[in-house]
PDB file of N, CA and C in Angstrom:
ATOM      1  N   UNK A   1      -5.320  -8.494  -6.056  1.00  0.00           N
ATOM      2  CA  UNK A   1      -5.787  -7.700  -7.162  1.00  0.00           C
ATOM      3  C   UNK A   1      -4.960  -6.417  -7.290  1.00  0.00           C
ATOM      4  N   UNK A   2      -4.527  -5.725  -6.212  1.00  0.00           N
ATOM      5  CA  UNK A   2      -3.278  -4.738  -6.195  1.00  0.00           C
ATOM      6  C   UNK A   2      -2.560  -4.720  -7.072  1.00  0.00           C
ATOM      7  N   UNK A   3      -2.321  -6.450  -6.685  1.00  0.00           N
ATOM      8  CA  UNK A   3      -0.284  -6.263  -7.336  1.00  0.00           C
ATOM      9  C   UNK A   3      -0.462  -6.440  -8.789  1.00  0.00           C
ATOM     10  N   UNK A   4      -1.493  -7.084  -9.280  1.00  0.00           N
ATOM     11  CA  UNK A   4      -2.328  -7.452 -10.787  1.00  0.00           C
ATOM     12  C   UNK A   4      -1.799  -6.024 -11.273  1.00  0.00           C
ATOM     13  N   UNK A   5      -2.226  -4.722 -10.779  1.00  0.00           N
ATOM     14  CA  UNK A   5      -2.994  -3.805 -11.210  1.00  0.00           C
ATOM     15  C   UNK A   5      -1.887  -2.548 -10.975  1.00  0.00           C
ATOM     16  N   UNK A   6      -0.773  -2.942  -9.926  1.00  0.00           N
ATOM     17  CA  UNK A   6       0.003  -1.964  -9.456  1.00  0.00           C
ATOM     18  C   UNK A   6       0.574  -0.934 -10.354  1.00  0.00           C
ATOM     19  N   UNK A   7       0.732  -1.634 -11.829  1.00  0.00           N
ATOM     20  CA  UNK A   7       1.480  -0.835 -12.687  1.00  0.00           C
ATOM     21  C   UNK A   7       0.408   0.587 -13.266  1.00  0.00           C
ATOM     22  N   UNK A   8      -0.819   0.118 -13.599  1.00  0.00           N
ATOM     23  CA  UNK A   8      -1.973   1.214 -13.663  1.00  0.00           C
ATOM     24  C   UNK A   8      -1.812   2.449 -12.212  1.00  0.00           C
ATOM     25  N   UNK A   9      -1.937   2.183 -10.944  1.00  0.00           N
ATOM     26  CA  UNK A   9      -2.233   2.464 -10.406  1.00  0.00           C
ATOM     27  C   UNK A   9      -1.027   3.414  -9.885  1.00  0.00           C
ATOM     28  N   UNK A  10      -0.077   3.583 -10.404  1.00  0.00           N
ATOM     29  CA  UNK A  10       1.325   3.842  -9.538  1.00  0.00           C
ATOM     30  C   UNK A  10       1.383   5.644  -9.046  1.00  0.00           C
ATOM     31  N   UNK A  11       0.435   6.200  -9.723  1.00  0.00           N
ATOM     32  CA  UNK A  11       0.300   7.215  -9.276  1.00  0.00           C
ATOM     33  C   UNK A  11      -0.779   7.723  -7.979  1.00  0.00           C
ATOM     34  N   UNK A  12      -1.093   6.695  -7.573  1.00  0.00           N
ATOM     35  CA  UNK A  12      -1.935   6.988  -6.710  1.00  0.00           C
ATOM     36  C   UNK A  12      -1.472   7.011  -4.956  1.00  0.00           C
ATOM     37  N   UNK A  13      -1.845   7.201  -4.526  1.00  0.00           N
ATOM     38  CA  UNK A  13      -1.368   8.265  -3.239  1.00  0.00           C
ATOM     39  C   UNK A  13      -2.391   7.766  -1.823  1.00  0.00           C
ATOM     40  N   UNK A  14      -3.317   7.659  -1.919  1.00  0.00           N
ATOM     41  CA  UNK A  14      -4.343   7.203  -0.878  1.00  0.00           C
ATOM     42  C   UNK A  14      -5.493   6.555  -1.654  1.00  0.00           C
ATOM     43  N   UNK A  15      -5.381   5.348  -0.407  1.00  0.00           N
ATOM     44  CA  UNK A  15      -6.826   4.395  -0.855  1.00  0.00           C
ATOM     45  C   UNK A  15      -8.067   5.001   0.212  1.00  0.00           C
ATOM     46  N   UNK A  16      -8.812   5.242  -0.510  1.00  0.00           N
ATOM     47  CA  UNK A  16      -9.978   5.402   0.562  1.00  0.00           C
ATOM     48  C   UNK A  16     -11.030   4.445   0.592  1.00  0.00           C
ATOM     49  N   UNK A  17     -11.423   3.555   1.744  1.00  0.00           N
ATOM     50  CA  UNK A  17     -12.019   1.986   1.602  1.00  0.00           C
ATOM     51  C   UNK A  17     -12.993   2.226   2.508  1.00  0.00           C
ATOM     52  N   UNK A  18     -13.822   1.200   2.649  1.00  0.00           N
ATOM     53  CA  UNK A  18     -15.090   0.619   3.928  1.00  0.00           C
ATOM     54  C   UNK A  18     -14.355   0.175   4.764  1.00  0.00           C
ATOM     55  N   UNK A  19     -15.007  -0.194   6.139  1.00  0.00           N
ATOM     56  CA  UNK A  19     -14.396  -1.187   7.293  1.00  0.00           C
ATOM     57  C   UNK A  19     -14.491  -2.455   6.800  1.00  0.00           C
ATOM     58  N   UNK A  20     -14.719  -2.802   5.339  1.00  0.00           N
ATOM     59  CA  UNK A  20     -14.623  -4.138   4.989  1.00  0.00           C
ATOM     60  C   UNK A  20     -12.878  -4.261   4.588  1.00  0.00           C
ATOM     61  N   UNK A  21     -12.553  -3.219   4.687  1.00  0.00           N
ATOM     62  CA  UNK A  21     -11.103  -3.421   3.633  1.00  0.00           C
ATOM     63  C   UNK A  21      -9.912  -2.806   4.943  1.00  0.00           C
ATOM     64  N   UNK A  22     -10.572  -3.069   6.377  1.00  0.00           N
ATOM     65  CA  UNK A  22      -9.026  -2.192   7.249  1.00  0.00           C
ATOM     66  C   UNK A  22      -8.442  -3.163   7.906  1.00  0.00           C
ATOM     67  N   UNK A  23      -7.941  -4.429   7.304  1.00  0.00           N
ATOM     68  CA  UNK A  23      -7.396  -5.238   7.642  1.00  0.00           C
ATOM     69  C   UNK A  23      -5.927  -4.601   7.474  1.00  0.00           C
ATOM     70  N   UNK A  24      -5.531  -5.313   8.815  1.00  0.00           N
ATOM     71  CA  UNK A  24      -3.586  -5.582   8.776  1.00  0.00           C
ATOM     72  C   UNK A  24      -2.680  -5.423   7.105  1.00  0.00           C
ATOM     73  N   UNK A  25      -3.180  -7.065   6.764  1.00  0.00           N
ATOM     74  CA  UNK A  25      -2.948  -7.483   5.784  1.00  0.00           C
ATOM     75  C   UNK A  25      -3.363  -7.074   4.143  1.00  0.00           C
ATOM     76  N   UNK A  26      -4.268  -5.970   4.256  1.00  0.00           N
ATOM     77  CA  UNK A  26      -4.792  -5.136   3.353  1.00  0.00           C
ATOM     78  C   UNK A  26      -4.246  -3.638   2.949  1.00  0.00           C
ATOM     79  N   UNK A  27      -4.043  -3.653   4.367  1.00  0.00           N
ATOM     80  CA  UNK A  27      -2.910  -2.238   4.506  1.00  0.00           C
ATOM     81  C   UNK A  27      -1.852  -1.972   4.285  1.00  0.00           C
ATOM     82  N   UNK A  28      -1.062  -3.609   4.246  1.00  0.00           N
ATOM     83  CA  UNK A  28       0.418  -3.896   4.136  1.00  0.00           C
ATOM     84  C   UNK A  28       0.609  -3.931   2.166  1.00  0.00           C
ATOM     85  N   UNK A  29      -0.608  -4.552   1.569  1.00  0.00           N
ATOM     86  CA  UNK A  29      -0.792  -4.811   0.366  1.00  0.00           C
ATOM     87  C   UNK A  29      -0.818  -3.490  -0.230  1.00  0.00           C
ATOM     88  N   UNK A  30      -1.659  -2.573   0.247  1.00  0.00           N
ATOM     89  CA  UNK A  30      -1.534  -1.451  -0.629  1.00  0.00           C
ATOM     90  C   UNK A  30       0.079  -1.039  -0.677  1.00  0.00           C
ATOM     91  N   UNK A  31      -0.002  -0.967   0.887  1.00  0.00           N
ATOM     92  CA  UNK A  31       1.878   0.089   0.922  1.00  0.00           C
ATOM     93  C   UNK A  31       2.400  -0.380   0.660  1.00  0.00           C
ATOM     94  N   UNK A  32       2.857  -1.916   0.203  1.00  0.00           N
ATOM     95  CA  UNK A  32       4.087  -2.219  -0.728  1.00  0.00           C
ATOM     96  C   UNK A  32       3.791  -2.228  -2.084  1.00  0.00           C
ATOM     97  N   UNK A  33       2.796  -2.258  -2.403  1.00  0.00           N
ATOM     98  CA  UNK A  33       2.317  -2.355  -4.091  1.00  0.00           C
ATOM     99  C   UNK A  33       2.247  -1.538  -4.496  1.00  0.00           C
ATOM    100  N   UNK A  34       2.125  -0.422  -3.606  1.00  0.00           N
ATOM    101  CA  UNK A  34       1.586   0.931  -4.338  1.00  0.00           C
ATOM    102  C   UNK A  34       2.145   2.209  -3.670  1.00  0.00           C
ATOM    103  N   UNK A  35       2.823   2.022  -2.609  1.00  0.00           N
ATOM    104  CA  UNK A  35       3.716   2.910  -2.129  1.00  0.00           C
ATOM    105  C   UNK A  35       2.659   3.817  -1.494  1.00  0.00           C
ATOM    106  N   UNK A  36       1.784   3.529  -1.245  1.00  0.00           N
ATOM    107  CA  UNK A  36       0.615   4.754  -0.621  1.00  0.00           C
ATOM    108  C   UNK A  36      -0.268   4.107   0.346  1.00  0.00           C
ATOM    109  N   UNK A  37      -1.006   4.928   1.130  1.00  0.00           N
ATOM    110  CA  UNK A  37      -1.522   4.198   2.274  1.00  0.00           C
ATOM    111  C   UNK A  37      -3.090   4.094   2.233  1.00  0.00           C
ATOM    112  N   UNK A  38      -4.047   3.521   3.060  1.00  0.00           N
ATOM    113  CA  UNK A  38      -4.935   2.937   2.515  1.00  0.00           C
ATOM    114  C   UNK A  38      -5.782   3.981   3.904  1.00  0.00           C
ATOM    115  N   UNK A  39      -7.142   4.160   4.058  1.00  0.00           N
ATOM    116  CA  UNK A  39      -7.872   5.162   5.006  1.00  0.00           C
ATOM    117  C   UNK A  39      -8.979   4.916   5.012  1.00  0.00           C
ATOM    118  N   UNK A  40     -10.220   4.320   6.578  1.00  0.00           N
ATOM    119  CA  UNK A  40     -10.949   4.133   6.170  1.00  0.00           C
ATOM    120  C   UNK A  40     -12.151   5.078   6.304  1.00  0.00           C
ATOM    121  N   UNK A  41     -11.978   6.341   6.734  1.00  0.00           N
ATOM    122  CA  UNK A  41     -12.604   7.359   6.113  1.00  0.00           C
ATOM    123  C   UNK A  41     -11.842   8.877   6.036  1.00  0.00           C
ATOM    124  N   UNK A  42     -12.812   9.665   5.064  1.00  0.00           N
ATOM    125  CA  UNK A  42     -11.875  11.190   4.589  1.00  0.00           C
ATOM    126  C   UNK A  42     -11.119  11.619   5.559  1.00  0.00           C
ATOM    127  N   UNK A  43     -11.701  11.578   6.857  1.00  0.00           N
ATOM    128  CA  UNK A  43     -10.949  12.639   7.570  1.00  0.00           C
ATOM    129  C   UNK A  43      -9.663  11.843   8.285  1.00  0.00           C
ATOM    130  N   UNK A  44      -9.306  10.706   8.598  1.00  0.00           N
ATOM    131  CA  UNK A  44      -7.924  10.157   8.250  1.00  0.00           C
ATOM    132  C   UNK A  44      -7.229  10.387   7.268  1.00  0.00           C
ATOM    133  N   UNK A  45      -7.729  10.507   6.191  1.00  0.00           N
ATOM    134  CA  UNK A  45      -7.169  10.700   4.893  1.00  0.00           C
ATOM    135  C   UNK A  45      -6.565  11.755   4.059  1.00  0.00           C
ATOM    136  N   UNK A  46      -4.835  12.635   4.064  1.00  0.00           N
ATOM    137  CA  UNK A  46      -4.936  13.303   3.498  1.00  0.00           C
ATOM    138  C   UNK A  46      -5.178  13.458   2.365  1.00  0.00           C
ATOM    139  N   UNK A  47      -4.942  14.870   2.219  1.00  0.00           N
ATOM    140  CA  UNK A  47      -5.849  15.366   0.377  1.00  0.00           C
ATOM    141  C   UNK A  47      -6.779  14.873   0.303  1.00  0.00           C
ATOM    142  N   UNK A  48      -7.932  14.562   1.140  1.00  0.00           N
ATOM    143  CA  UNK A  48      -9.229  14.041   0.543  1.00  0.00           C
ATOM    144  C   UNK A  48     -10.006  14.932   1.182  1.00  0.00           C
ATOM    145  N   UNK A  49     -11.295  15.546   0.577  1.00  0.00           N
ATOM    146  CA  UNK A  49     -12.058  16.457   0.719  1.00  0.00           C
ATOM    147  C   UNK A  49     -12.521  16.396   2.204  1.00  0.00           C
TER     148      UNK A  49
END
């Protein structure tokens, strides 16, 4: 659904997800599709509150 969507999304910078989404293979999907990395909560996450 990423890569569907990558062109909308290209400005985006960090995914912030559940422990449903911290797969290997989920992580690899964001950072090549979207050039940004994926976090599964704020405080991993920069720029997020």
């Amino acid at each position: 659904m990423i890569a569907l969507h990558a062109m909308h999304l290209r400005q985006v910078q960090n995914v912030l997800v559940d422990g449903g989404y911290s797969g290997v293979n989920f992580q690899l999907d964001v950072a090549s599709n979207l050039n940004a990395m994926s976090c599964i909560d704020s405080k991993s996450c920069p720029n997020v509150g």
